[in-house]
N, C-alpha and C. Protein backbone atom coordinates (compact mmCIF):
# COMPACT_ATOMS: atom_id res chain seq x y z
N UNK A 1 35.83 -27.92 29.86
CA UNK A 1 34.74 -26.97 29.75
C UNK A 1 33.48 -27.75 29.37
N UNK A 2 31.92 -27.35 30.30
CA UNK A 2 30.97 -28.20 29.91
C UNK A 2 29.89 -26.96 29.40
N UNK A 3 29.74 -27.00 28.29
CA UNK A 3 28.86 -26.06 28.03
C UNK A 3 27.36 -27.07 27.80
N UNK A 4 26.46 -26.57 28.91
CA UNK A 4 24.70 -27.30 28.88
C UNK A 4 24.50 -27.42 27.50
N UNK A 5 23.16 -27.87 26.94
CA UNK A 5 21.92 -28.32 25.27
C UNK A 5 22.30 -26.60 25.80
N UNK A 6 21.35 -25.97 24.20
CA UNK A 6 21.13 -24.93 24.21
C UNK A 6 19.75 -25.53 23.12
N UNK A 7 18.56 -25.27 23.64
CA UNK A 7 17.08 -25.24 22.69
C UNK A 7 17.40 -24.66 21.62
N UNK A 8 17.04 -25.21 20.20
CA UNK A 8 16.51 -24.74 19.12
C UNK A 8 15.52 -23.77 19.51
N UNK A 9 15.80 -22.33 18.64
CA UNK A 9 15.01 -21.90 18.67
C UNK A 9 13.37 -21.19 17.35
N UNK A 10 12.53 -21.00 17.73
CA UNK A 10 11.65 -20.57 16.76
C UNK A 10 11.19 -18.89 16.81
N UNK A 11 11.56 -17.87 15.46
CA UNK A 11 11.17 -16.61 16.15
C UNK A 11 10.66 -16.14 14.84
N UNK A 12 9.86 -15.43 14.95
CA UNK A 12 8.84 -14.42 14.12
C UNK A 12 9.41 -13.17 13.99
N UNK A 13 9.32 -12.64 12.77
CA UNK A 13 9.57 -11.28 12.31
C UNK A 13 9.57 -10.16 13.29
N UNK A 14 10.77 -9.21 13.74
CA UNK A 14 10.67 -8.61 14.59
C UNK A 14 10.89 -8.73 16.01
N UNK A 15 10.73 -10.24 16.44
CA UNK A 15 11.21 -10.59 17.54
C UNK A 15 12.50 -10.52 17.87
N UNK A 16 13.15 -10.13 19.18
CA UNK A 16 14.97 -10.18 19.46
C UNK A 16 15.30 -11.55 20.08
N UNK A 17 15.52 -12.07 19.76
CA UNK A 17 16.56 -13.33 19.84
C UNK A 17 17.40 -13.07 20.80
N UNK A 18 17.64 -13.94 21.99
CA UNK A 18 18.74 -14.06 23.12
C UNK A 18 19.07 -14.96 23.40
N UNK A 19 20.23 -15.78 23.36
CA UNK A 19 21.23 -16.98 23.82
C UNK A 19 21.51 -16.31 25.30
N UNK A 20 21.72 -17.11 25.84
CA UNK A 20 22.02 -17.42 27.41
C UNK A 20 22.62 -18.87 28.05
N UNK A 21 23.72 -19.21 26.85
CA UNK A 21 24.29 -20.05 27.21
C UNK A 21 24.53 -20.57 28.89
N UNK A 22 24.34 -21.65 29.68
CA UNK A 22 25.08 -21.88 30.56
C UNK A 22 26.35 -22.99 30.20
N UNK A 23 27.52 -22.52 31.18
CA UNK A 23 28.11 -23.74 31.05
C UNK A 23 28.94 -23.84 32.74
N UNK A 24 30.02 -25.13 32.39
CA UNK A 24 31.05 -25.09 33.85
C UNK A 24 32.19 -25.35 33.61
N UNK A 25 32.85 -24.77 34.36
CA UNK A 25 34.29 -24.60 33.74
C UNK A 25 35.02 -26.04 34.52
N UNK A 26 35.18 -27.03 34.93
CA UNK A 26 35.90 -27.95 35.47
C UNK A 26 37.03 -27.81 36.31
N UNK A 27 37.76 -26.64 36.01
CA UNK A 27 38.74 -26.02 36.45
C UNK A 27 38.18 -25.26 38.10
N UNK A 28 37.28 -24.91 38.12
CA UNK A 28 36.64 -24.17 39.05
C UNK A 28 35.22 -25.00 38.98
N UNK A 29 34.96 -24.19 40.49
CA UNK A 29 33.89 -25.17 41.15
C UNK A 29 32.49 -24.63 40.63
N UNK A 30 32.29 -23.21 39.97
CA UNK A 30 30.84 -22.28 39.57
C UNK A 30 30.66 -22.50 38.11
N UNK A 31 29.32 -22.59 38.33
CA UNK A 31 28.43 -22.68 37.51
C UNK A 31 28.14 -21.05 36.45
N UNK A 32 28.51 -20.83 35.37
CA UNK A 32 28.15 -19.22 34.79
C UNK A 32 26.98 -19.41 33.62
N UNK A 33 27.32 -18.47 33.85
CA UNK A 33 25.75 -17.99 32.50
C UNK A 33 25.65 -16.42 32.47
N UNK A 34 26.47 -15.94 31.16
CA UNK A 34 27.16 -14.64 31.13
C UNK A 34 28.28 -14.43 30.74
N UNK A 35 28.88 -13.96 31.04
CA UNK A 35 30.18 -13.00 31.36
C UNK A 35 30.64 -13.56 32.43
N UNK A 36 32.14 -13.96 32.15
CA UNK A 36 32.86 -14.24 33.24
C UNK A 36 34.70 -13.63 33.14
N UNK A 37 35.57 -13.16 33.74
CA UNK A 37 36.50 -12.93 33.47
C UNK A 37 37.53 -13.54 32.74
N UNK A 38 37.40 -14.77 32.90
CA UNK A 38 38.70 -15.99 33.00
C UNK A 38 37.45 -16.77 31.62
N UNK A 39 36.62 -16.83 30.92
CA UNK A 39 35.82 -17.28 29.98
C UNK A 39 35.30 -16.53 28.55
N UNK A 40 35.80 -16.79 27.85
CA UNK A 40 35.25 -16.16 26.50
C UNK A 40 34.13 -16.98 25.82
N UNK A 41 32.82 -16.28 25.28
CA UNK A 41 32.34 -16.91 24.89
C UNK A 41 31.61 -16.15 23.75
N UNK A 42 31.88 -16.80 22.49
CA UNK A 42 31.61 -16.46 20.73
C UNK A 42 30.31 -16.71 20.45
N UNK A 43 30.07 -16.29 19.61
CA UNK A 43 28.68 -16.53 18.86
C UNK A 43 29.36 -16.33 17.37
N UNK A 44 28.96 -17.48 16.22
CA UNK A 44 29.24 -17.20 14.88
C UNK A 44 28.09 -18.06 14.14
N UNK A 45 27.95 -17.62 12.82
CA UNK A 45 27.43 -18.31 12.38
C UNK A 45 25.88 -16.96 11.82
N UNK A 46 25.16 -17.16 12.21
CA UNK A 46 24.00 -16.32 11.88
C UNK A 46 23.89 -15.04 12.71
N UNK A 47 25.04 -15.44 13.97
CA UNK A 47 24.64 -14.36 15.38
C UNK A 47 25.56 -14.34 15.77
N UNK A 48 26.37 -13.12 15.72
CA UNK A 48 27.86 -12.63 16.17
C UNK A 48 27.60 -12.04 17.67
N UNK A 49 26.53 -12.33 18.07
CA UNK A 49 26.69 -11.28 19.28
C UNK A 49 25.37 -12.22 20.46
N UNK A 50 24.93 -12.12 21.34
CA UNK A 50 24.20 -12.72 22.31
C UNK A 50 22.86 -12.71 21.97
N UNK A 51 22.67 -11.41 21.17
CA UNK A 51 21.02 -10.83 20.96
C UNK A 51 21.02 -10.47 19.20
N UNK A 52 19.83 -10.70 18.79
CA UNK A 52 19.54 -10.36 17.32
C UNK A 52 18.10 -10.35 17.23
N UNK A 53 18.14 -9.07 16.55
CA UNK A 53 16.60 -9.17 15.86
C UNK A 53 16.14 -9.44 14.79
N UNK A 54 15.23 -10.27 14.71
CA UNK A 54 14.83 -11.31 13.22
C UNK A 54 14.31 -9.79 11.98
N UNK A 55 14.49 -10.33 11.00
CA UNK A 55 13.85 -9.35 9.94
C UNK A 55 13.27 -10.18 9.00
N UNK A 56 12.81 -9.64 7.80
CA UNK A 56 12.27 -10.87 6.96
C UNK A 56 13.05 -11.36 6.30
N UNK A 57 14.01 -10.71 5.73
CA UNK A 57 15.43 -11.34 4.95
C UNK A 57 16.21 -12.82 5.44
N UNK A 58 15.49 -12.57 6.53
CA UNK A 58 16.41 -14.25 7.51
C UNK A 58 15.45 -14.96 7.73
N UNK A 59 14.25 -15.02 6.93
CA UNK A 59 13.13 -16.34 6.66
C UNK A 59 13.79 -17.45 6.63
N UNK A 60 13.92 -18.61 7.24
CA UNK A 60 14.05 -19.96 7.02
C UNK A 60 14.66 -20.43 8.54
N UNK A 61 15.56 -21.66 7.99
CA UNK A 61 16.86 -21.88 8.89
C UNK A 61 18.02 -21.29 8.85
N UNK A 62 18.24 -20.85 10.25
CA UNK A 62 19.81 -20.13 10.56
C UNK A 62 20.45 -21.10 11.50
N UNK A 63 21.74 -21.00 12.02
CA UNK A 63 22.83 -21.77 12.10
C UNK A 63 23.41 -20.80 13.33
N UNK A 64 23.35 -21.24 14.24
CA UNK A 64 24.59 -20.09 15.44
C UNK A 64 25.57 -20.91 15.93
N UNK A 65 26.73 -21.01 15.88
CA UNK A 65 27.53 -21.87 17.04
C UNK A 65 28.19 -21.13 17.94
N UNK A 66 28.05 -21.23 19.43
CA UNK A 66 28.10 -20.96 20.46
C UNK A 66 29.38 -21.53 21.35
N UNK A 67 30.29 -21.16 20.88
CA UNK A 67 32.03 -21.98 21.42
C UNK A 67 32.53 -21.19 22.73
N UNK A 68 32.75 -21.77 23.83
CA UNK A 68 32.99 -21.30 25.39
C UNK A 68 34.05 -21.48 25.29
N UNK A 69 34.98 -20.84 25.85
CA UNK A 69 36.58 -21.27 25.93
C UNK A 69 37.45 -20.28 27.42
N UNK A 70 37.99 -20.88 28.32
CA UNK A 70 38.60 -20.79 29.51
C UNK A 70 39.95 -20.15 28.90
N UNK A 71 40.47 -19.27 30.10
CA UNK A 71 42.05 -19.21 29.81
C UNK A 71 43.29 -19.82 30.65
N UNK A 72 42.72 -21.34 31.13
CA UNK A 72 43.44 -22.20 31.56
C UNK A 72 44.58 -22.91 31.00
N UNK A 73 45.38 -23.82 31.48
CA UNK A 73 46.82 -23.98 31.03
C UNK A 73 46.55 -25.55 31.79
N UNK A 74 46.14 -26.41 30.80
CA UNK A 74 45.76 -26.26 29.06
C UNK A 74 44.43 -25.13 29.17
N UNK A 75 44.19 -24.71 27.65
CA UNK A 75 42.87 -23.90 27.62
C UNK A 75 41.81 -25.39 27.71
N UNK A 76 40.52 -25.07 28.11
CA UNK A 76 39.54 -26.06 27.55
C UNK A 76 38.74 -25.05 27.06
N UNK A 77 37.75 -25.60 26.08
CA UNK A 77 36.63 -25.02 25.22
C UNK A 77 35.66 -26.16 25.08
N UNK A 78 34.16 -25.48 24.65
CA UNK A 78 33.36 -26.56 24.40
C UNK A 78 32.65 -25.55 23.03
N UNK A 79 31.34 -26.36 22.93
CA UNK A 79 30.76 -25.71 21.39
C UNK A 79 29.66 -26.44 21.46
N UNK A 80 28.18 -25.74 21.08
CA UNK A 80 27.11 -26.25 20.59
C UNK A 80 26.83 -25.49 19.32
N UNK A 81 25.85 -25.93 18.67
CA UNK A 81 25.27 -25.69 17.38
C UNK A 81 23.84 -24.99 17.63
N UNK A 82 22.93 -23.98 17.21
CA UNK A 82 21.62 -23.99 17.62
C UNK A 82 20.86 -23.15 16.69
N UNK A 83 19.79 -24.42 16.23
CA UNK A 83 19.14 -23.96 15.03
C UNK A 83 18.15 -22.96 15.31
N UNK A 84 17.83 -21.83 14.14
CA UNK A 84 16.44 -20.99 14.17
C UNK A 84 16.38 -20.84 13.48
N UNK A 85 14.97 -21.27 13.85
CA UNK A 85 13.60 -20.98 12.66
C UNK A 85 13.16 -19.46 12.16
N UNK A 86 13.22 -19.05 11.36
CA UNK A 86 12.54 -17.78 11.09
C UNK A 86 11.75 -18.10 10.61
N UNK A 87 10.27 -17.33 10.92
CA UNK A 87 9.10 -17.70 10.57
C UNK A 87 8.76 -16.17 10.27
N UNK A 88 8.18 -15.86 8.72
CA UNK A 88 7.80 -14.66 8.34
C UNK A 88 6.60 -14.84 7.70
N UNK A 89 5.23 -14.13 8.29
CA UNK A 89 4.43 -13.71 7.87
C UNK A 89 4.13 -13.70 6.42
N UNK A 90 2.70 -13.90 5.47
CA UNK A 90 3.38 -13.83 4.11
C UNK A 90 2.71 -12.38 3.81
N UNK A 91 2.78 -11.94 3.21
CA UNK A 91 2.22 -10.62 2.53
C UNK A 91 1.12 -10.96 1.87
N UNK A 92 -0.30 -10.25 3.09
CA UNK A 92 -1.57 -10.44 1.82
C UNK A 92 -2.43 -9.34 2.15
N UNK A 93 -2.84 -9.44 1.13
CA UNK A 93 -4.26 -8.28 1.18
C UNK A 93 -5.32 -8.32 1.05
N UNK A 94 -6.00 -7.22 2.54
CA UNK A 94 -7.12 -7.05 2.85
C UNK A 94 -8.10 -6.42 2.17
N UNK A 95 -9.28 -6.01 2.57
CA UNK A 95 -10.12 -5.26 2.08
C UNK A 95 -9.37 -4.42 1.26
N UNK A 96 -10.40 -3.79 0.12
CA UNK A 96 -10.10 -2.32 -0.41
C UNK A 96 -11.44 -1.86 -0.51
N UNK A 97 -11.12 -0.72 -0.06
CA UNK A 97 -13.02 0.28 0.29
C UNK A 97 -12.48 1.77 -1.07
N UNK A 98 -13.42 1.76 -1.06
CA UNK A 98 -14.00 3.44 -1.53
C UNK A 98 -14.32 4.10 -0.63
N UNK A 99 -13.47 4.96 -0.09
CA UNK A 99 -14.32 6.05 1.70
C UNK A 99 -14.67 6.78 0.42
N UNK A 100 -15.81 7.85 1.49
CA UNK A 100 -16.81 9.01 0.76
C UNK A 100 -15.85 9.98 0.96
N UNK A 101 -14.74 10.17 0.89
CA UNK A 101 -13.51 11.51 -0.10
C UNK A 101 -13.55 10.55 -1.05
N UNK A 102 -13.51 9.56 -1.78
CA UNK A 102 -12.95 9.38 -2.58
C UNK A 102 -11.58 8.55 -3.44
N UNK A 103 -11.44 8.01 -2.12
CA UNK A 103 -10.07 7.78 -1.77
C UNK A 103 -10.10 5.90 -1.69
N UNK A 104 -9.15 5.69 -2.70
CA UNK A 104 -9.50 3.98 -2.55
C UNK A 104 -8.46 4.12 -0.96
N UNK A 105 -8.48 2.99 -0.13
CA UNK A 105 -8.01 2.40 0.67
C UNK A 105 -7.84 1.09 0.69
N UNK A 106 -6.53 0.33 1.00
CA UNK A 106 -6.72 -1.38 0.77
C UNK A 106 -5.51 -1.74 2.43
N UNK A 107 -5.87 -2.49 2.49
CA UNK A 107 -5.22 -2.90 3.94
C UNK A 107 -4.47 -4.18 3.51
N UNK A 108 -2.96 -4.09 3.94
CA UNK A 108 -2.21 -4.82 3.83
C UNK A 108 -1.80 -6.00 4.93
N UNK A 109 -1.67 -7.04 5.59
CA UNK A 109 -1.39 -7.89 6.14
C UNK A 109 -0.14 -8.53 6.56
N UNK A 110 0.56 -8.53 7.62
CA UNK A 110 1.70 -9.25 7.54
C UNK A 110 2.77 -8.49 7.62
N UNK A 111 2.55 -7.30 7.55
CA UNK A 111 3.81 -6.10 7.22
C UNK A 111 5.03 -5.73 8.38
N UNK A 112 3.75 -6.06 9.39
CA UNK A 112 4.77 -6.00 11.36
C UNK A 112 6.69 -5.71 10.82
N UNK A 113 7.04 -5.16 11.40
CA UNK A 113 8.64 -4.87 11.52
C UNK A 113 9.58 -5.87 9.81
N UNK A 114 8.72 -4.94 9.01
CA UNK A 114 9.51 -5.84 7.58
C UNK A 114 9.14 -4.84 6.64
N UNK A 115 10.39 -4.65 5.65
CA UNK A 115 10.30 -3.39 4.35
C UNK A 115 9.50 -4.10 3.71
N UNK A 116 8.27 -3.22 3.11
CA UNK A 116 8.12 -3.80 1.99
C UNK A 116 7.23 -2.76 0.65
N UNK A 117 7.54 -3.37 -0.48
CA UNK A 117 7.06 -1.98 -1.21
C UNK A 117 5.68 -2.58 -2.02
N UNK A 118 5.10 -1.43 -2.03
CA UNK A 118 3.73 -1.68 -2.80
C UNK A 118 3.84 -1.34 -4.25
N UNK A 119 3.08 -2.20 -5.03
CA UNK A 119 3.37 -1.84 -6.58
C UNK A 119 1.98 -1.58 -6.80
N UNK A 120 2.38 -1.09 -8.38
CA UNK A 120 0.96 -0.90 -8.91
C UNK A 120 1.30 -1.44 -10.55
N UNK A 121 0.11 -2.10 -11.06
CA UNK A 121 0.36 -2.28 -12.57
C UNK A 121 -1.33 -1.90 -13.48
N UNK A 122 -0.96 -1.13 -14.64
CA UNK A 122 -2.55 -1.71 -15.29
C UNK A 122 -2.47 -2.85 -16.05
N UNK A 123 -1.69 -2.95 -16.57
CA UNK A 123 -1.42 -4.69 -17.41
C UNK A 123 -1.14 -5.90 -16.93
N UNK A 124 -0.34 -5.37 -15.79
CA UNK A 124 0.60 -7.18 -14.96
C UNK A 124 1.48 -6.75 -15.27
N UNK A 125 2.11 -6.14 -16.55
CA UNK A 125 3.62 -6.41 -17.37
C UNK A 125 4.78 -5.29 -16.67
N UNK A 126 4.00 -4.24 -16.53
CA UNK A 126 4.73 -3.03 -15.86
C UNK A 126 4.46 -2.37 -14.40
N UNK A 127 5.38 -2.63 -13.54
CA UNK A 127 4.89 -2.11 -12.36
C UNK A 127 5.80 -0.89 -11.83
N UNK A 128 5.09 -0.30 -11.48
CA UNK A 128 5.27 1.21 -10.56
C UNK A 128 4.97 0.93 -9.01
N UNK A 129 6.52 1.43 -8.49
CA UNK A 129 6.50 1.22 -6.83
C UNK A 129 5.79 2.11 -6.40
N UNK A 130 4.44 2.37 -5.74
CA UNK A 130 3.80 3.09 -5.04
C UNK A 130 4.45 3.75 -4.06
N UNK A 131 4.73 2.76 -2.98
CA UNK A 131 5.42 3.12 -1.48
C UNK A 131 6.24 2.17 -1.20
N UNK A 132 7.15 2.54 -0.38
CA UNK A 132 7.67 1.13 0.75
C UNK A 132 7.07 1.93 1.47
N UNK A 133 7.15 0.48 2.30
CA UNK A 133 6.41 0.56 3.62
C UNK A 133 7.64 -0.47 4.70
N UNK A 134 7.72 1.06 5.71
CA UNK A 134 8.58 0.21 6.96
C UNK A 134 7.74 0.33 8.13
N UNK A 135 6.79 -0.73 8.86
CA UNK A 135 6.34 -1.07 9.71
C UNK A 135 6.67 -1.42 10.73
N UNK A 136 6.43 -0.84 12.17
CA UNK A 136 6.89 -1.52 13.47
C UNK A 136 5.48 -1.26 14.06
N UNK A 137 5.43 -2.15 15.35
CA UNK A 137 4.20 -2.63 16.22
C UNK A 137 3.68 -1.13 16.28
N UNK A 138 4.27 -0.05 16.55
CA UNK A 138 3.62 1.12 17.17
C UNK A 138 2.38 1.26 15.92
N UNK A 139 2.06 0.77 14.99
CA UNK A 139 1.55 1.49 13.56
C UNK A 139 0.54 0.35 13.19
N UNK A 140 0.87 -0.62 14.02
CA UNK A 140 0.11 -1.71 13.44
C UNK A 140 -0.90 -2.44 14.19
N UNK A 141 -1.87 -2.32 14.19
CA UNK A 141 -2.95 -3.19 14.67
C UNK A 141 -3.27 -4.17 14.28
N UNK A 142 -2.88 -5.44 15.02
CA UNK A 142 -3.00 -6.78 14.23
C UNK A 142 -2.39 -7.58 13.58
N UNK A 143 -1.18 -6.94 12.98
CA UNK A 143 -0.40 -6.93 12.24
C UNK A 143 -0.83 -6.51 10.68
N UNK A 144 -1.64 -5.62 10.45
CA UNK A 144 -2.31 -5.01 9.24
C UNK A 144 -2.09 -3.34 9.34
N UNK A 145 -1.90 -2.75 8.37
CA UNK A 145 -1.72 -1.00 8.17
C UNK A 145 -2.53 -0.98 6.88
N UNK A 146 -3.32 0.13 7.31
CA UNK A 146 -4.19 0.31 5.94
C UNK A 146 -3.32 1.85 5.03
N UNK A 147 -3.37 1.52 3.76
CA UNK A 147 -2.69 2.59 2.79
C UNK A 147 -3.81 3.35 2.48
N UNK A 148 -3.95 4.50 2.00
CA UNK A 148 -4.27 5.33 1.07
C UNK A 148 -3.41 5.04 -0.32
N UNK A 149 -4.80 4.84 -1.37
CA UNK A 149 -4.15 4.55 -2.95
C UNK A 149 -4.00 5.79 -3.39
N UNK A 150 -2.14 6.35 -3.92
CA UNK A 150 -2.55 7.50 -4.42
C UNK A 150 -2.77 7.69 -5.85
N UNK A 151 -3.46 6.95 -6.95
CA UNK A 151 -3.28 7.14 -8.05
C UNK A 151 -4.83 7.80 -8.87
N UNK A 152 -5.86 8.07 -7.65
CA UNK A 152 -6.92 8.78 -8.46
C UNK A 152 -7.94 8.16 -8.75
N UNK A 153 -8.41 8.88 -9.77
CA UNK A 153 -9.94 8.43 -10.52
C UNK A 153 -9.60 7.00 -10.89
N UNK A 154 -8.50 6.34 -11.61
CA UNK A 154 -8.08 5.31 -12.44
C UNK A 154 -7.46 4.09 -11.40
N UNK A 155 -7.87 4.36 -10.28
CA UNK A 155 -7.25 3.52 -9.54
C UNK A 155 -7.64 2.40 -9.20
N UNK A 156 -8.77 2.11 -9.32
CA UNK A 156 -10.19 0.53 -8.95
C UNK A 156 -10.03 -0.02 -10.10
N UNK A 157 -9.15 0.45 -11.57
CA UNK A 157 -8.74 -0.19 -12.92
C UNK A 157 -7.36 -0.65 -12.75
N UNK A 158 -6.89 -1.27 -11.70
CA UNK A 158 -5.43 -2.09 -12.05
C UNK A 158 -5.13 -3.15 -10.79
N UNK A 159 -3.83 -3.13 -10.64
CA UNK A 159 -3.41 -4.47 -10.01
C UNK A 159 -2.61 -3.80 -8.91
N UNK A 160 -2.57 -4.58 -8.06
CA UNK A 160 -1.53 -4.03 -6.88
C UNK A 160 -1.07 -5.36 -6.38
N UNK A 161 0.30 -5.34 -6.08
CA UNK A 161 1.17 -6.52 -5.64
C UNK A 161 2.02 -5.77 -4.44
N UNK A 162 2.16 -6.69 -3.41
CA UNK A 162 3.00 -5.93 -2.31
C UNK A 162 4.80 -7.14 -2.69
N UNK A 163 5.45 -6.88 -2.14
CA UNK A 163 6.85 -7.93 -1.92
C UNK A 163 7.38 -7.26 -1.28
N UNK A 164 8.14 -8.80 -0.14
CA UNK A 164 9.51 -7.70 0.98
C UNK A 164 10.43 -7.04 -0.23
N UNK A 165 10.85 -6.03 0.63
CA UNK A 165 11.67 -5.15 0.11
C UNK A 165 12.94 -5.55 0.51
N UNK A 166 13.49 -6.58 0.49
CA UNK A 166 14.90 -6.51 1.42
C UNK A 166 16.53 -7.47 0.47
């Protein structure tokens, strides 16, 4: 069994991830990439399955190994390794306005397809979860969603911290 390189890959928050292994079976004369009857082919490691979608929880390096295996007599099998990068956005914040209701507004950054909850503190020492916030592209322009602050008159007097939620 010759299973081809398979590229390292690099993916951003929200993106779906797809392996498309090729390989050749020696036994037979075709070339696959897929599904084949007489071929099993695994995914373990970070990715049990062909396709995955990144979240922020899987920030860094992940690990997939990709093992092909025939049901020939002998069996043959082969195996690659294939690294990804998760690359996540960091959480920052934009403007905060006063609109004429009254109403603080502050625009958050980075949020695209990732939980994350907004705090509030007046000291630093004690924080109160405002919102989570679960973001996908339909909501987001830019990758920024602007909040409404709901805490009032007292609200331009404290701190706000966002963190993934995950």
């Amino acid at each position: 069994m010759v299973l081809d390189p398979i590229a390292n890959v690099t993916a951003r928050v929200g993106e779906t991830i797809r392996l498309n292994p090729a390989y050749f079976d020696p036994d037979n004369t075709n070339r696959f990439s897929g599904d084949d009857n007489r071929l099993t082919v695994e995914f373990s490691g970070w990715m049990t399955a062909a396709t995955r979608t990144v979240r922020s929880a899987d920030a860094g390096l992940q690990y997939v190994t990709v093992t092909v295996r025939d049901d020939g007599n002998p069996p043959l099998s082969a195996q690659r390794t294939v690294q990804v990068t998760v690359q996540v956005p960091p959480l920052r914040f934009g403007p905060v306005q006063r609109r004429p209701d009254g109403i603080w507004h502050l625009t958050l950054e980075g949020v695209a397809h990732r939980n994350c909850a907004l705090e509030y503190s007046s000291n630093l020492l004690n924080w109160t979860v405002v919102t989570n916030v679960f973001v996908t592209n339909v909501f987001v322009t830019n990758n920024v969603v602007e909040l409404a602050l709901p805490f009032g008159p007292h609200s331009d007097r404290g701190f706000y911290r966002a963190k993934d939620d995950e």
